[in-house]
Protein backbone atom coordinates (compact mmCIF):
# COMPACT_ATOMS: atom_id res chain seq x y z
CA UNK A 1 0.00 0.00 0.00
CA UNK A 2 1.22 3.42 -0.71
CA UNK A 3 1.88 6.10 1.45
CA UNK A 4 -0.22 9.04 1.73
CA UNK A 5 2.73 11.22 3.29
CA UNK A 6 5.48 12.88 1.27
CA UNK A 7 8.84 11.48 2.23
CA UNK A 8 10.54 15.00 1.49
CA UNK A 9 8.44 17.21 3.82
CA UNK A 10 5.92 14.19 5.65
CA UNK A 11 3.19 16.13 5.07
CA UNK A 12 -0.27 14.97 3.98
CA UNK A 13 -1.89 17.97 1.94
CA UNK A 14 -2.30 15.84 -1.01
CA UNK A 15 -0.93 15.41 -4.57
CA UNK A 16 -1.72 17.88 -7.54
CA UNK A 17 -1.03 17.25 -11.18
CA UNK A 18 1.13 19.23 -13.35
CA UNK A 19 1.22 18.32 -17.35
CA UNK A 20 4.03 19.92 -18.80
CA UNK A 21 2.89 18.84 -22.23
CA UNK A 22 4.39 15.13 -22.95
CA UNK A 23 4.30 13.86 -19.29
CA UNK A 24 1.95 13.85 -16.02
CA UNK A 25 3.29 14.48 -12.90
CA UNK A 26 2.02 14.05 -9.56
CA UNK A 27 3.40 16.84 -6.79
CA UNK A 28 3.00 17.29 -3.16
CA UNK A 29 0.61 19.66 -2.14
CA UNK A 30 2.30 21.39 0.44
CA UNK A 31 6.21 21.00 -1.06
CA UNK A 32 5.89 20.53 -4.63
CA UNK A 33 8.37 17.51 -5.10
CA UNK A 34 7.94 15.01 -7.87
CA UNK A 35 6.26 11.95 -6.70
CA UNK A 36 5.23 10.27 -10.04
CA UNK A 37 5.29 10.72 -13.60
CA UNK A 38 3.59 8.98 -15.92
CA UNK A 39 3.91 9.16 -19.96
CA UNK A 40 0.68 11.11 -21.39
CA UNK A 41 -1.56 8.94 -23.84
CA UNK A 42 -1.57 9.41 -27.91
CA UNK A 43 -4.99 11.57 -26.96
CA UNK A 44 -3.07 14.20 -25.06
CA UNK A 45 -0.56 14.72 -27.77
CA UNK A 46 -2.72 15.32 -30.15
CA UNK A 47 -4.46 17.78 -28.21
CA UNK A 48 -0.63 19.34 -27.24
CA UNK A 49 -0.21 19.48 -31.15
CA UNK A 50 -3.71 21.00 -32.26
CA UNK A 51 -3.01 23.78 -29.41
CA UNK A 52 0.31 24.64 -30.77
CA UNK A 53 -0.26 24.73 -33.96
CA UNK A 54 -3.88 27.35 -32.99
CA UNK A 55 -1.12 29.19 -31.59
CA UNK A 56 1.44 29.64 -34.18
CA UNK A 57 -1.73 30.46 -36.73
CA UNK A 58 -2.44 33.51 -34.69
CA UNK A 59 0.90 34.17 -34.23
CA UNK A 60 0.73 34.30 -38.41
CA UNK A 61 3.88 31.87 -38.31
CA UNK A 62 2.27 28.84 -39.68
């Protein structure tokens, strides 16, 4: 079974999720340490790719 507390600060605030666009992390709450990634699926790629390339259109770079 996995621990609920974080082993850098032992506290018990709870994970949030970052995506940074090809992985999802889950952080501590209350330090912000890396507890797990885990590889994004082909779904969220796509979706990475569609945004950037709505972004470079507006941009007028595309």
């Amino acid at each position: 079974m996995r621990s609920t507390a974080c082993p850098a600060c032992d506290g018990t605030a709870g994970v949030s999720r970052w995506f940074d666009g090809y992985d999802e992390h889950e952080l501590c709450a209350h330090c912000g340490i890396s507890l797990a990634s885990r590889q994004a699926g082909p779904d969220v790629r796509v979706l990475r790719e569609r945004h950037e390339r709505w972004l470079a259109l507006w941009r007028r770079t595309a």
